[in-house]
C-alpha atoms as a PDB file:
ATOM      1  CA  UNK A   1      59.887  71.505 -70.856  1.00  0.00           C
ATOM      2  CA  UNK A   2      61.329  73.832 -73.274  1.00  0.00           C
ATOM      3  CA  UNK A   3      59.994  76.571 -75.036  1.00  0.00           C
ATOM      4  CA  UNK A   4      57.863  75.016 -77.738  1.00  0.00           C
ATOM      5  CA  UNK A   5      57.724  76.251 -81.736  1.00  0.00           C
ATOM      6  CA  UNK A   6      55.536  76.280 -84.233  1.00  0.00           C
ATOM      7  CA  UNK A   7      55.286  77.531 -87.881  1.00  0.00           C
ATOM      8  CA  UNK A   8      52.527  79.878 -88.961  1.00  0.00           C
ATOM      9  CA  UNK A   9      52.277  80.281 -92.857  1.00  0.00           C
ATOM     10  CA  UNK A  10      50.228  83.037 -93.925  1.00  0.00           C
ATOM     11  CA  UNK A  11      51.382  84.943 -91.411  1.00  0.00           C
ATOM     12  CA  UNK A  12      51.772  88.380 -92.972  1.00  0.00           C
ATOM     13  CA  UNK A  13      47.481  89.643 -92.371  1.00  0.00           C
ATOM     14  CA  UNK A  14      44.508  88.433 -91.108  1.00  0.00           C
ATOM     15  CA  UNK A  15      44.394  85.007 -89.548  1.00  0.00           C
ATOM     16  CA  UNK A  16      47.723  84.361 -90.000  1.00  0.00           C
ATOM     17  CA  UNK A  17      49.226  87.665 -88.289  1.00  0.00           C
ATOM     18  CA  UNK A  18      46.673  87.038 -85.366  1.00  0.00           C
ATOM     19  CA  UNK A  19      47.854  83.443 -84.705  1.00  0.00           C
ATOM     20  CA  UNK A  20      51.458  84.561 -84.873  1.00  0.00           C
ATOM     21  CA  UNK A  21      50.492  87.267 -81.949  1.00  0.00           C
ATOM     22  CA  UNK A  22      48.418  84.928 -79.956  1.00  0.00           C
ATOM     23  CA  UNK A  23      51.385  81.733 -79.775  1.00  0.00           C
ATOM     24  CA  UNK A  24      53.949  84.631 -78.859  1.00  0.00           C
ATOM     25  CA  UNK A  25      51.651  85.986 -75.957  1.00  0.00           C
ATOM     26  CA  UNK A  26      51.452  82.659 -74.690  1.00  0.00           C
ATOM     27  CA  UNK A  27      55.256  81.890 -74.905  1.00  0.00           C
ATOM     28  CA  UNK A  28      55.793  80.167 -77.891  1.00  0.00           C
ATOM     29  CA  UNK A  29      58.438  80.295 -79.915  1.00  0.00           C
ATOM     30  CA  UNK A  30      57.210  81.255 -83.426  1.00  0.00           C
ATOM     31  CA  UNK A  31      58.233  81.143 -87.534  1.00  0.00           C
ATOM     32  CA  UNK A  32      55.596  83.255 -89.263  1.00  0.00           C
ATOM     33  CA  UNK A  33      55.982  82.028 -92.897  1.00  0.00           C
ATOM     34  CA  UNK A  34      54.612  84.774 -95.913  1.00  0.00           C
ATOM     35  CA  UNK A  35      55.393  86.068 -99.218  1.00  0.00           C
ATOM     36  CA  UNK A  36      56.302  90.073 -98.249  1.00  0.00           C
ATOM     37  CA  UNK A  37      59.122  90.353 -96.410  1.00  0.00           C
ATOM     38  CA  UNK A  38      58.040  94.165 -95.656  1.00  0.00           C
ATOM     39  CA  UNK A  39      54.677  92.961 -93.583  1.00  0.00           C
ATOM     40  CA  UNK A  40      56.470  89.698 -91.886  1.00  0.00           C
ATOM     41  CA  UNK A  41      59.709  92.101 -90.563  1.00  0.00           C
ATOM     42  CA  UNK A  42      56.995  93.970 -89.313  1.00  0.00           C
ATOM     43  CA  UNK A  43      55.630  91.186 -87.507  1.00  0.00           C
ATOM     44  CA  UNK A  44      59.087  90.242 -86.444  1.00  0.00           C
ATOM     45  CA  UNK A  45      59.775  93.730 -84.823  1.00  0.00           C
ATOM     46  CA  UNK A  46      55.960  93.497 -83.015  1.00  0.00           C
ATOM     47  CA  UNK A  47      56.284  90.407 -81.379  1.00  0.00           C
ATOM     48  CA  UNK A  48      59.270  88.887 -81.688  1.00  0.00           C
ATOM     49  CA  UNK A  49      58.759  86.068 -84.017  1.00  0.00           C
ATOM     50  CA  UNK A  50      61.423  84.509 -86.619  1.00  0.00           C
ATOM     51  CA  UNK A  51      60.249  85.289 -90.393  1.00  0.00           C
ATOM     52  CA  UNK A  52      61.034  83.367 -93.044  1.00  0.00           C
ATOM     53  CA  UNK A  53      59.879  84.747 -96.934  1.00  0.00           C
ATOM     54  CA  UNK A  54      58.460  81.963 -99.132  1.00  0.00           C
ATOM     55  CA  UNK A  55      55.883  81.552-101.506  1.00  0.00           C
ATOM     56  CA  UNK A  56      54.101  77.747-100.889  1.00  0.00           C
ATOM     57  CA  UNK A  57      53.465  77.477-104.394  1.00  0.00           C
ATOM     58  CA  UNK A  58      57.214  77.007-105.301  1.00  0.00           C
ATOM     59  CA  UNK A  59      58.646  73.667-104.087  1.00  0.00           C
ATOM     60  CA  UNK A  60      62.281  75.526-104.378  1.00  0.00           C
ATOM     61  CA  UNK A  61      61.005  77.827-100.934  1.00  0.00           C
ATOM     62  CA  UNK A  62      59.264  75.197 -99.163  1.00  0.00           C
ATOM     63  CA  UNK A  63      62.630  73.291 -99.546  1.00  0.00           C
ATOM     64  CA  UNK A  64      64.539  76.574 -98.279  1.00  0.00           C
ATOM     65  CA  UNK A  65      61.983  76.525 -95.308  1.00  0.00           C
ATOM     66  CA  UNK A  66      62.300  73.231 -94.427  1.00  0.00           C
ATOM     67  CA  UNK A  67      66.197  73.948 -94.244  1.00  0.00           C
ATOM     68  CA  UNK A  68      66.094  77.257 -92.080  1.00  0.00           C
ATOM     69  CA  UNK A  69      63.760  75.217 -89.560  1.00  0.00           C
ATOM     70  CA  UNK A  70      65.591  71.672 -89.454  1.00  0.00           C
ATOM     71  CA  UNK A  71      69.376  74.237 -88.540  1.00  0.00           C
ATOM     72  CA  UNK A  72      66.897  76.376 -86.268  1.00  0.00           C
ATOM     73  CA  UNK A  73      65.223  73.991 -83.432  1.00  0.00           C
ATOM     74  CA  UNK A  74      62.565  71.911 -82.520  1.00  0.00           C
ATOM     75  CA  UNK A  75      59.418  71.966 -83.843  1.00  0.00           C
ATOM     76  CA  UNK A  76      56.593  71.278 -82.267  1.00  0.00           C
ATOM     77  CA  UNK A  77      53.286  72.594 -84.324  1.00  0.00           C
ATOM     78  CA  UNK A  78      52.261  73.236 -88.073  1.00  0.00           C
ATOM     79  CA  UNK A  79      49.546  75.467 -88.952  1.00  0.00           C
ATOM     80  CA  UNK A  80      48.751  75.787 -92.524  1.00  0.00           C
ATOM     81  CA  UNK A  81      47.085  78.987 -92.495  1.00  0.00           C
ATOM     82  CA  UNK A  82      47.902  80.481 -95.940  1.00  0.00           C
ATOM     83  CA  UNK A  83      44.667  80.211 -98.852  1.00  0.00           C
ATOM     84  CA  UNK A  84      42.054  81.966-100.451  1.00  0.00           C
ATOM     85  CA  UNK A  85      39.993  82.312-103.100  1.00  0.00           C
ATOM     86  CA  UNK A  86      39.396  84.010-106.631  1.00  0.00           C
ATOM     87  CA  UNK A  87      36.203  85.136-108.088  1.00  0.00           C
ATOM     88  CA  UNK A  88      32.378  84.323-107.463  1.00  0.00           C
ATOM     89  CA  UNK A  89      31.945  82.786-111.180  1.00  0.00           C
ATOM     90  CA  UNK A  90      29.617  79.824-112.149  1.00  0.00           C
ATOM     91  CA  UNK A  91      31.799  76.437-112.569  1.00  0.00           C
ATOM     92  CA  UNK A  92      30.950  77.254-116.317  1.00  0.00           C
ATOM     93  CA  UNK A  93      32.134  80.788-116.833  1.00  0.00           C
ATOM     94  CA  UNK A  94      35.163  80.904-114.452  1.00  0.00           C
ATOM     95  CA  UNK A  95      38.707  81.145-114.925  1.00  0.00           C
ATOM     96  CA  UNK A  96      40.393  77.858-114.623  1.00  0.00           C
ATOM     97  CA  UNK A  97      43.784  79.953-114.026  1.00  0.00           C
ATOM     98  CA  UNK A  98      41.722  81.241-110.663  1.00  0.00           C
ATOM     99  CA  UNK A  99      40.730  77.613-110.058  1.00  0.00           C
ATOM    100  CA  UNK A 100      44.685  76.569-110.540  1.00  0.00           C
ATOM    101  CA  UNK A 101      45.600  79.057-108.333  1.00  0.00           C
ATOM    102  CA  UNK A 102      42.868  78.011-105.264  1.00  0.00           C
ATOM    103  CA  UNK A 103      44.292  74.434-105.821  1.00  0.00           C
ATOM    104  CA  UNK A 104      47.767  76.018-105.452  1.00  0.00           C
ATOM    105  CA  UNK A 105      47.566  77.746-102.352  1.00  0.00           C
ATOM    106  CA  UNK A 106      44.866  76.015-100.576  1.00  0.00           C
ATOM    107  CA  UNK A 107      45.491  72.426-101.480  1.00  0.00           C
ATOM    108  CA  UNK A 108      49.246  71.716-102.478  1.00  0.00           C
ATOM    109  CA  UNK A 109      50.503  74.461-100.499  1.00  0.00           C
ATOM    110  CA  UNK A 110      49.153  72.481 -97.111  1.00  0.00           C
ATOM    111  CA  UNK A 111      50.683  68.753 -98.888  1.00  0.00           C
ATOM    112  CA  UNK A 112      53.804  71.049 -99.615  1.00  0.00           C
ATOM    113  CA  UNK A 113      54.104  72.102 -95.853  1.00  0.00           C
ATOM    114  CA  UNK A 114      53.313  68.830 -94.089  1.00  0.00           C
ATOM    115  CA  UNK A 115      55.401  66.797 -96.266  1.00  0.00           C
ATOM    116  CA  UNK A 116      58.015  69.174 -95.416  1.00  0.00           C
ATOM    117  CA  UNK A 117      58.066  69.587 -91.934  1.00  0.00           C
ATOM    118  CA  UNK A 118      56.625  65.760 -90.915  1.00  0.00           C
ATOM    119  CA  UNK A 119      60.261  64.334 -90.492  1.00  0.00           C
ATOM    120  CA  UNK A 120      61.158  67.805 -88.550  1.00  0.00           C
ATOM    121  CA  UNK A 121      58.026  67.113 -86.189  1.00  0.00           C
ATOM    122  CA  UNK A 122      58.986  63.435 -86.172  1.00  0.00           C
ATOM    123  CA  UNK A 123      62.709  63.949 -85.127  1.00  0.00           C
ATOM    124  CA  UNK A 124      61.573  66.452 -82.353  1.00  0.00           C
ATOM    125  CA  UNK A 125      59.061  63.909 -80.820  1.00  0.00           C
ATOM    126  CA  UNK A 126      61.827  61.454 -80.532  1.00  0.00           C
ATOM    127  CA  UNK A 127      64.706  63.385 -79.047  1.00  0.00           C
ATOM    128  CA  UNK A 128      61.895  65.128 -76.603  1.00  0.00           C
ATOM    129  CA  UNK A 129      58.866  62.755 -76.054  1.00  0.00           C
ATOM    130  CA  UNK A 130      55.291  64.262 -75.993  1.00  0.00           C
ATOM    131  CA  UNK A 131      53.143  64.893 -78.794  1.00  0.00           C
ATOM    132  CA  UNK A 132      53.147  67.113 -82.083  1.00  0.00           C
ATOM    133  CA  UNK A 133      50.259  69.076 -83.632  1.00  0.00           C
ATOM    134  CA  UNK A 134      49.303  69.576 -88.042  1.00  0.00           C
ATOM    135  CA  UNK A 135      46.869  72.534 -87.966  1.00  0.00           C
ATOM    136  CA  UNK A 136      45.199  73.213 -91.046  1.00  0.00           C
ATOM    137  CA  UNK A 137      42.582  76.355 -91.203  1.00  0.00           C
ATOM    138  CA  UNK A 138      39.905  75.031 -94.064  1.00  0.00           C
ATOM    139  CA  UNK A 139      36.686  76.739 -94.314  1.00  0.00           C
ATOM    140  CA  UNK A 140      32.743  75.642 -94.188  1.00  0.00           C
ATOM    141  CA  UNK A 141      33.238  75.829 -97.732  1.00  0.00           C
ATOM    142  CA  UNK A 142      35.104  72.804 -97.564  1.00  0.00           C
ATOM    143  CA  UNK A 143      31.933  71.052 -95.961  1.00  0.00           C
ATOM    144  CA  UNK A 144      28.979  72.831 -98.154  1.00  0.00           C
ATOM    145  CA  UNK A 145      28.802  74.251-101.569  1.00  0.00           C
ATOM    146  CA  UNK A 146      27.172  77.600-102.630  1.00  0.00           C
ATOM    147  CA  UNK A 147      26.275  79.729-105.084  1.00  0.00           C
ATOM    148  CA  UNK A 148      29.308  80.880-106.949  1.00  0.00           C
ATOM    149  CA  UNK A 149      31.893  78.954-104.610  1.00  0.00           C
ATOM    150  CA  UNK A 150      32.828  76.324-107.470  1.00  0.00           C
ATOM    151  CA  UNK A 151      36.349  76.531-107.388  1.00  0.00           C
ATOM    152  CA  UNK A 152      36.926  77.568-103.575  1.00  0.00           C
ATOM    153  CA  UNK A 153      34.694  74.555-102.574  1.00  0.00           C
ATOM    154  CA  UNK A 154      36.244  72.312-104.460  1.00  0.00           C
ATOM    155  CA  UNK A 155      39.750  72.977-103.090  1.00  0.00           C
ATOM    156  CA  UNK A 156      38.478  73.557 -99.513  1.00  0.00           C
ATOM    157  CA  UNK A 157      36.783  70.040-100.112  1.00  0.00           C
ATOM    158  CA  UNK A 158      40.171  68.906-100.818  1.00  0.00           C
ATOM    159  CA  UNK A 159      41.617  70.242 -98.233  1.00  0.00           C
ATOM    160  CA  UNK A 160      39.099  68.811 -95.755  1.00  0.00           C
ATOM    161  CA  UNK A 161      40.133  64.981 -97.140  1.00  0.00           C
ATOM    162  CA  UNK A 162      43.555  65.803 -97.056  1.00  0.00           C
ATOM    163  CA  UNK A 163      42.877  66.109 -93.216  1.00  0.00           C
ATOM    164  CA  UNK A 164      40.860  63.320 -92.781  1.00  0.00           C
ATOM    165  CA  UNK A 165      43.351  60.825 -95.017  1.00  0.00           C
ATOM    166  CA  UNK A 166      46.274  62.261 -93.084  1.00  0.00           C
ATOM    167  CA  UNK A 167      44.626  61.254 -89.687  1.00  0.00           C
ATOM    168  CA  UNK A 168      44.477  57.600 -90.608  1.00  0.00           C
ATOM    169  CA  UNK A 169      47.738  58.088 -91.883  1.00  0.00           C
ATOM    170  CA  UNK A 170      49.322  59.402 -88.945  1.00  0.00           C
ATOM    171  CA  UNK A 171      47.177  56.873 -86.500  1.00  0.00           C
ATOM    172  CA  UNK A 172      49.502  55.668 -83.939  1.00  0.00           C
ATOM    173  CA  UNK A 173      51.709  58.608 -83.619  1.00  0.00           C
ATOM    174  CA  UNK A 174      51.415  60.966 -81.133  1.00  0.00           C
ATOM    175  CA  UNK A 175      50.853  63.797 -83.817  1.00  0.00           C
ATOM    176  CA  UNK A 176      47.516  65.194 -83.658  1.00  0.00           C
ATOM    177  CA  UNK A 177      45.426  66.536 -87.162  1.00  0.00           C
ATOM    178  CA  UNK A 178      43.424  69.313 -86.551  1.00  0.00           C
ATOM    179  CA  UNK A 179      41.198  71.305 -89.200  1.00  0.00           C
ATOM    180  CA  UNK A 180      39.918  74.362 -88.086  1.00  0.00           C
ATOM    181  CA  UNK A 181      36.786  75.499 -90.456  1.00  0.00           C
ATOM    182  CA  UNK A 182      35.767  79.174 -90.107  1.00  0.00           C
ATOM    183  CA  UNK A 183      32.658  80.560 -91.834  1.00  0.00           C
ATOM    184  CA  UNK A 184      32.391  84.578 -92.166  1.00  0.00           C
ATOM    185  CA  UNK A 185      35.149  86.333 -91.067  1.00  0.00           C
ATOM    186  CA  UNK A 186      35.951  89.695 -91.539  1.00  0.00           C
ATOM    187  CA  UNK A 187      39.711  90.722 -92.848  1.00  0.00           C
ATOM    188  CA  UNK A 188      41.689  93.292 -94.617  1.00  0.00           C
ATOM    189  CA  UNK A 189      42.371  91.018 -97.343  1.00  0.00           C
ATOM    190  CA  UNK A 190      40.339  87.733 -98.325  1.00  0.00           C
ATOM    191  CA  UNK A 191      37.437  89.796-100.240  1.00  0.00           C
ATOM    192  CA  UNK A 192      40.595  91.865-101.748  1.00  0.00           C
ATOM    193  CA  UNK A 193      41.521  88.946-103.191  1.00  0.00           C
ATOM    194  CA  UNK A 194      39.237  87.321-104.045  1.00  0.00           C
ATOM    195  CA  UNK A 195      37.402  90.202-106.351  1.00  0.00           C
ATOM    196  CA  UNK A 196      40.298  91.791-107.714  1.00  0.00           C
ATOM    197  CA  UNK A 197      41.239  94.638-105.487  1.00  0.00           C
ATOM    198  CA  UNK A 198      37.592  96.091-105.719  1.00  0.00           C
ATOM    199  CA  UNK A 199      36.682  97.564-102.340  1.00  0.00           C
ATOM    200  CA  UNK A 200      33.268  97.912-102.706  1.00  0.00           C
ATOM    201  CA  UNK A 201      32.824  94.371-103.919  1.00  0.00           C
ATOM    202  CA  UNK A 202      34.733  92.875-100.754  1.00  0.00           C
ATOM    203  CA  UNK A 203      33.016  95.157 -98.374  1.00  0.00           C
ATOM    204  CA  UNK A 204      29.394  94.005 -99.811  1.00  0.00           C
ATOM    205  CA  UNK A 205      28.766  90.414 -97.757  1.00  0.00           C
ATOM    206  CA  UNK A 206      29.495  92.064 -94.615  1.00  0.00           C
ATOM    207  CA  UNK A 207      27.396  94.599 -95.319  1.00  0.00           C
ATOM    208  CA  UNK A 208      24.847  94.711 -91.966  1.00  0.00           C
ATOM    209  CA  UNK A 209      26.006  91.775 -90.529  1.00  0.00           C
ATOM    210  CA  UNK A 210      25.999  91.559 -86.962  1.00  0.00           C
ATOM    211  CA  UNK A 211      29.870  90.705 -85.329  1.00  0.00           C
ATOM    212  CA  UNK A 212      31.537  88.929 -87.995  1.00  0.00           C
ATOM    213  CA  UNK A 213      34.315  86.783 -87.018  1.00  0.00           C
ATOM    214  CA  UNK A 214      37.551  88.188 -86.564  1.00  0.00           C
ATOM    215  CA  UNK A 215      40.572  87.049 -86.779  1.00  0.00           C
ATOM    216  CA  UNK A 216      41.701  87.261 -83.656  1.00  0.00           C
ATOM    217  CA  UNK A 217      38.357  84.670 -82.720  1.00  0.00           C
ATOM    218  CA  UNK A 218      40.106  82.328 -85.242  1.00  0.00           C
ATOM    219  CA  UNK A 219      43.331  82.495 -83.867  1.00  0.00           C
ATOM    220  CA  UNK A 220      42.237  82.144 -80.382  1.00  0.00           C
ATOM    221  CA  UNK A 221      40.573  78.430 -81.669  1.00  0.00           C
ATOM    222  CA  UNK A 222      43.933  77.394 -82.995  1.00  0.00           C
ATOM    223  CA  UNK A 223      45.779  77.666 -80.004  1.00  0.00           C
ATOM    224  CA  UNK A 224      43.099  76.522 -77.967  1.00  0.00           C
ATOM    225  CA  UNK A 225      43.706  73.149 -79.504  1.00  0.00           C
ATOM    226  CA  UNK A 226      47.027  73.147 -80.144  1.00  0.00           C
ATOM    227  CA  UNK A 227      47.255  73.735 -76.445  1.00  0.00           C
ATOM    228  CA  UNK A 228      44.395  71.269 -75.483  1.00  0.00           C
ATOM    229  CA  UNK A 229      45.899  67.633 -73.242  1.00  0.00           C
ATOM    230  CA  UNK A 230      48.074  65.375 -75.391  1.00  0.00           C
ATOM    231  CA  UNK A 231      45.450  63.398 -75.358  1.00  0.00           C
ATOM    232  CA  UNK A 232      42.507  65.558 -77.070  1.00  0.00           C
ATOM    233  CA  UNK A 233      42.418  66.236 -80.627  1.00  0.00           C
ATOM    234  CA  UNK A 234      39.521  68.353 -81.682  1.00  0.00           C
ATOM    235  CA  UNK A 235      39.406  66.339 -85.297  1.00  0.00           C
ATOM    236  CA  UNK A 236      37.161  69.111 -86.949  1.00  0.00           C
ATOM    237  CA  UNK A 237      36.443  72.922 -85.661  1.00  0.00           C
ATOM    238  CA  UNK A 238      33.522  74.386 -87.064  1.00  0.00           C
ATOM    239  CA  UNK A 239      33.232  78.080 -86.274  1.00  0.00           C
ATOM    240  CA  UNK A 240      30.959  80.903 -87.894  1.00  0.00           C
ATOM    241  CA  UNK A 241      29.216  83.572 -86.170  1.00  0.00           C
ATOM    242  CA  UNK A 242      25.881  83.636 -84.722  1.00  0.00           C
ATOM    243  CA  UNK A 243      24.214  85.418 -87.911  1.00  0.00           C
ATOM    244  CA  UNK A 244      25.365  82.861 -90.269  1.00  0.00           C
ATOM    245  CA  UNK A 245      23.916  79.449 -90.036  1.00  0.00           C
ATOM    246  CA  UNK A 246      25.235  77.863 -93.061  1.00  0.00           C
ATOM    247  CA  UNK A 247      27.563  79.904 -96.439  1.00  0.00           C
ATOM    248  CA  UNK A 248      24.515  80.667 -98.078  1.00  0.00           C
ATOM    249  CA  UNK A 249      21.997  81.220 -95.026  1.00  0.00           C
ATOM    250  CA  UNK A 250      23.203  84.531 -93.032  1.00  0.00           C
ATOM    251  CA  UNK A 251      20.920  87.196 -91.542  1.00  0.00           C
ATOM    252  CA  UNK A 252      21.544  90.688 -91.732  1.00  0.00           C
ATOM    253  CA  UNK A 253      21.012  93.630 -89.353  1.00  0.00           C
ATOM    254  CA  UNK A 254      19.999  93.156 -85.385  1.00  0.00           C
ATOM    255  CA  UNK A 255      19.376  89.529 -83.989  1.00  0.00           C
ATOM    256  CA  UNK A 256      16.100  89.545 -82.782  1.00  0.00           C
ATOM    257  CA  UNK A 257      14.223  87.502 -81.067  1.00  0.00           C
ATOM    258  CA  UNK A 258      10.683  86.311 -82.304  1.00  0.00           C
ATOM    259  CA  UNK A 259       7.504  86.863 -81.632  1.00  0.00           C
ATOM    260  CA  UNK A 260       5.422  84.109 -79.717  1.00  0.00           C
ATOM    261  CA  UNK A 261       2.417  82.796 -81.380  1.00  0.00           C
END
């Protein structure tokens, strides 16, 4: 068989940048998909991936994308990597632009990409046989609300039944949907984001947490199921550390165990 391809968006930090590192180590050919062309030729130069500069909120560059990949090869994988969220306001006192933006990114973005690239998936499967792969990376915010989360759960909830409808959708095909949905981990940029470029504010919920996810762990559970039989599809990945049982449920400082009696 050929070298097989996938397209990473997000691809220019945390998740993202690990994933692209991980499919190139184990000989896949690779588009890492971002909006800064400075961080993604970086990329390019580390590990030899093709780049490709697009923001998934724009229909115009998903359209571009979708050009470059159909003149460039087979391909064989999605994974819809790029999200995050804005702000820890109530449902009543937050932004909507913040909430339009979460949609954006975390929900159309992913309908954006798979519309996209399904006849590209669909034309490689019939000239080469075998089986295809839609990756999306969610969050267990998509499965339980907390405190604060109103506008990230709701679009990770979104997210999480785009999955599932696309599944029935796709039944019969030999193109697997997988949702990978990571609890705590620790990056450069999601808290960044998500509070406004303040440092200490991103920095605080990790604060004496024991081993935080990484995201190298999350990118080593992406292509562990992309590269899984034809046959297995690993629907729904949940994956958090072992100091957080549940968003709003995480214990700080040394795991201990307790007393008897």
């Amino acid at each position: 068989m050929s070298t097989r391809r996938v397209v990473v968006t997000g691809a220019s930090s945390g998740i993202g940048a690990a994933t692209v590192r991980l499919f190139r180590q184990r000989g896949w050919d690779v588009v890492g998909v971002a909006r800064r062309s400075d961080r993604l030729a970086a990329l390019a130069a580390e590990t030899g991936a093709d780049v490709f500069t697009a923001d998934l909120t724009r229909q115009d560059d998903v359209d571009a994308l979708r050009d470059y990949l159909a003149v460039l090869g087979p391909v064989h994988a999605l994974v819809n990597n790029a999200g995050g969220a804005m702000g820890l306001d109530s449902v009543e006192d937050s932004a909507i632009d913040d909430w339009a933006w979460m949609f954006e990114i975390n929900v159309l973005a992913v309908k954006r990409m798979t519309s996209a690239l399904l006849p590209l998936l669909r034309r490689t499967l019939a000239a080469d046989g075998g089986s295809a792969d839609i990756v999306t990376v969610t969050s267990i915010a998509g499965h339980v609300a907390y405190l604060g989360g109103g506008g990230y759960n709701a679009a990770k909830f979104a997210a999480h039944a785009l999955m599932e409808v696309l599944r029935l959708e796709l039944n019969g095909e030999p193109i697997r949907v997988i949702e990978v949905a990571p609890g705590m981990v620790k990056t450069e940029e999601f808290g960044l984001v998500r509070f406004g470029g303040d440092a200490v504010k991103a920095a605080a919920p990790y604060e004496n947490v024991l081993n935080p996810l990484s995201a190298e762990d999350v990118a080593e559970t992406i292509v562990s199921a992309v590269e899984r039989p034809a046959h297995v599809n690993l629907d729904l990945i949940t994956i958090k550390p072992v100091a957080q049982a549940a968003p709003s449920r995480l214990a700080r400082g040394e795991l201990t165990v307790r007393a008897e009696g």
